[in-house]
N, C-alpha and C. Protein backbone atom coordinates (compact mmCIF):
# COMPACT_ATOMS: atom_id res chain seq x y z
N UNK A 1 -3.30 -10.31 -17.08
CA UNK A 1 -4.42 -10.42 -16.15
C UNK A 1 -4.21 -9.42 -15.02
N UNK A 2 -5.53 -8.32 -14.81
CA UNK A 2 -5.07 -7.26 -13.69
C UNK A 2 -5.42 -8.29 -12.32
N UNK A 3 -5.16 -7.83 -11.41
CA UNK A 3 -5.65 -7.84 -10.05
C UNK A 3 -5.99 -6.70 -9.82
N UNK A 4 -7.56 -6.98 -9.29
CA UNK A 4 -8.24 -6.08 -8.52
C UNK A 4 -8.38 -6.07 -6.96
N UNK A 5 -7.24 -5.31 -6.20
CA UNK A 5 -7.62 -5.51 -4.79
C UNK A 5 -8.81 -4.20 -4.48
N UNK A 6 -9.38 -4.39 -3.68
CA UNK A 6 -9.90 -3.45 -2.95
C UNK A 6 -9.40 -2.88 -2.16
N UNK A 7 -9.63 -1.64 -1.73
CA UNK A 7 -8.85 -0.81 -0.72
C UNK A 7 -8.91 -1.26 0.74
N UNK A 8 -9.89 -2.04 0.86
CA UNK A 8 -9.58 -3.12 2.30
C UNK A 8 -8.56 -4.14 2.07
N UNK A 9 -8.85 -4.63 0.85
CA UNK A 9 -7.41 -5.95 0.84
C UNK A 9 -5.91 -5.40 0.72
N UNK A 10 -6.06 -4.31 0.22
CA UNK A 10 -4.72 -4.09 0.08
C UNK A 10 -4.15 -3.21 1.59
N UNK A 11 -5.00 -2.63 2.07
CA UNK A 11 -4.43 -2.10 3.98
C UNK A 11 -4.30 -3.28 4.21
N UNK A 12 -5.25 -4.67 4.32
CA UNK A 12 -4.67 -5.82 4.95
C UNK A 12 -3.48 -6.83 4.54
N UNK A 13 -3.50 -6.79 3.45
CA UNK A 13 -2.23 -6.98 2.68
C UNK A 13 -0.97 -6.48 3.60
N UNK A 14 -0.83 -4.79 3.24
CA UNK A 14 -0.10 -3.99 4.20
C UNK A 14 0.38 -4.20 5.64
N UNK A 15 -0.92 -4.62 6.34
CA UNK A 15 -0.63 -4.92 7.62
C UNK A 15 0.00 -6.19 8.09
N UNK A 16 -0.70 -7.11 7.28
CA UNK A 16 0.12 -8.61 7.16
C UNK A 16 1.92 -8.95 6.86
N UNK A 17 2.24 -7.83 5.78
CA UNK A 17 3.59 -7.64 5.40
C UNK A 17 4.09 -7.03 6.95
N UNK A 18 3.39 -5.96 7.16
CA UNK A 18 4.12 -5.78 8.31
C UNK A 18 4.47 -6.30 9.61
N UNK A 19 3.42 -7.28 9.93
CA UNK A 19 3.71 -7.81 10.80
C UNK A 19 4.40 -9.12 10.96
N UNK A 20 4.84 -9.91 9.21
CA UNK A 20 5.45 -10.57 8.65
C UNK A 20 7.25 -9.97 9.17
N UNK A 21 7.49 -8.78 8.55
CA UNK A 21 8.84 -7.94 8.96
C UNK A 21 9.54 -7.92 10.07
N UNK A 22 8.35 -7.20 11.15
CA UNK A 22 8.27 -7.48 12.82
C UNK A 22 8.92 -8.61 13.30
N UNK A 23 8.57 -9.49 12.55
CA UNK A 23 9.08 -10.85 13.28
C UNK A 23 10.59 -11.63 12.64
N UNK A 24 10.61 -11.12 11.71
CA UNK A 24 12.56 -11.03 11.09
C UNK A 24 13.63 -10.80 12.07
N UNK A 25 14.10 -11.51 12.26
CA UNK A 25 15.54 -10.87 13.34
C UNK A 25 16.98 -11.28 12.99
N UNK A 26 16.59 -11.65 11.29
CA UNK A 26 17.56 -11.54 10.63
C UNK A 26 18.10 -10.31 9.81
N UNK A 27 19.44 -9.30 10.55
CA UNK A 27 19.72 -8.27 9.80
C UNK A 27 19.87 -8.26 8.57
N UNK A 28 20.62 -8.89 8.06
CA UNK A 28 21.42 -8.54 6.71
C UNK A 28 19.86 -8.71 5.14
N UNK A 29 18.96 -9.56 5.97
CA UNK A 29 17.60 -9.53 5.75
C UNK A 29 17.34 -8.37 5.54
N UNK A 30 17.18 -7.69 6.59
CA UNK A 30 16.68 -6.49 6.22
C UNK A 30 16.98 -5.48 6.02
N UNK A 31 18.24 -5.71 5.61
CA UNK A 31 19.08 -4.60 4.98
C UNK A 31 18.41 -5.07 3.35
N UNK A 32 18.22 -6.25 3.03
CA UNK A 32 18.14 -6.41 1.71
C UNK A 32 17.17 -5.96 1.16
N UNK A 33 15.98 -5.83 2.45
CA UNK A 33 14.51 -5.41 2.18
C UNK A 33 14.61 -3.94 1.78
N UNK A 34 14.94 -3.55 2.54
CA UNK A 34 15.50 -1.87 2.38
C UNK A 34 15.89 -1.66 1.62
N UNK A 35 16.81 -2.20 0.73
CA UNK A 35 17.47 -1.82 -0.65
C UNK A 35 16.55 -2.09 -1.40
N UNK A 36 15.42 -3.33 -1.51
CA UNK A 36 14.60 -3.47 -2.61
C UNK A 36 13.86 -2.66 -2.69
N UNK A 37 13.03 -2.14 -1.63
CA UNK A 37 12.20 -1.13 -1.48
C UNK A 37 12.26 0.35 -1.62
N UNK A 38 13.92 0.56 -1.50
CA UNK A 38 14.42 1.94 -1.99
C UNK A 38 14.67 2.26 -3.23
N UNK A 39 15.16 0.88 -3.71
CA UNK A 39 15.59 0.81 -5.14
C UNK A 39 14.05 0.98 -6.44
N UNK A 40 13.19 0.28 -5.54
CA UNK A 40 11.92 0.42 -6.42
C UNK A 40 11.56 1.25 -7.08
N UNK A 41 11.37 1.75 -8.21
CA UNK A 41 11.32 3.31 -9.13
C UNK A 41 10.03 3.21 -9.49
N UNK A 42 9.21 2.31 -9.30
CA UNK A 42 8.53 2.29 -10.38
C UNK A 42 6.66 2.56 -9.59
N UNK A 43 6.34 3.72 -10.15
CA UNK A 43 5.21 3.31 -9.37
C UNK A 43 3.77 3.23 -10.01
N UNK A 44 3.12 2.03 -9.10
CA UNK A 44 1.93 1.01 -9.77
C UNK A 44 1.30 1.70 -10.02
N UNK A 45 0.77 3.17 -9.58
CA UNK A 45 -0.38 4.17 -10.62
C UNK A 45 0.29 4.12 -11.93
N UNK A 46 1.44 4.49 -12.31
CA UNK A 46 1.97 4.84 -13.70
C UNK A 46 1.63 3.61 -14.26
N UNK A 47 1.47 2.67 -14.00
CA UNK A 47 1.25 1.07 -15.10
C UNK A 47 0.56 0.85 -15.18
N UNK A 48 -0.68 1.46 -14.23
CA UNK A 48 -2.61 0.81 -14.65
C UNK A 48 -2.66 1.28 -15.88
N UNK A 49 -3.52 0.82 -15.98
CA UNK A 49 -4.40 1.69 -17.68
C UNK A 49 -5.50 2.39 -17.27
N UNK A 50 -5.79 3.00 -17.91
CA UNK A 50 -6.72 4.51 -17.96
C UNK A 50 -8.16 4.14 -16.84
N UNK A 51 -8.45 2.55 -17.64
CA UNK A 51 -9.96 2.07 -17.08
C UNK A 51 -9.34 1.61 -15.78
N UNK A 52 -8.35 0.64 -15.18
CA UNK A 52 -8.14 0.71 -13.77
C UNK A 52 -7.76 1.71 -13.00
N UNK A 53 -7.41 2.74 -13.26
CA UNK A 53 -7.10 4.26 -12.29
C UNK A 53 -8.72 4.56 -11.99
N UNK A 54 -10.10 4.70 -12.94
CA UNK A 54 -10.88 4.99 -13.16
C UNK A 54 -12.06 4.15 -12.69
């Protein structure tokens, strides 16, 4: 099943995570975030299919 965000839900998405982060004041937290997010290889254009890029 895809999800379809729209390009408004997903900036607000975005902004929500971020201001979710902001309020962490646990380090080792966000050291972990950092590694997941660095480590991430994979990116979500390469996995749509032809008709969701389109």
């Amino acid at each position: 099943m895809a999800i379809n965000l729209s390009a408004m839900d997903i900036r607000t998405s975005k902004l929500e995570l971020i201001n979710m982060i902001i309020k962490i004041e646990n380090f080792e937290f966000i050291e972990k975030l950092k590694e997941m997010i660095t480590l991430e290889k994979t990116d979500f254009w390469d996995e749509l299919s032809v008709s969701e890029k389109y």
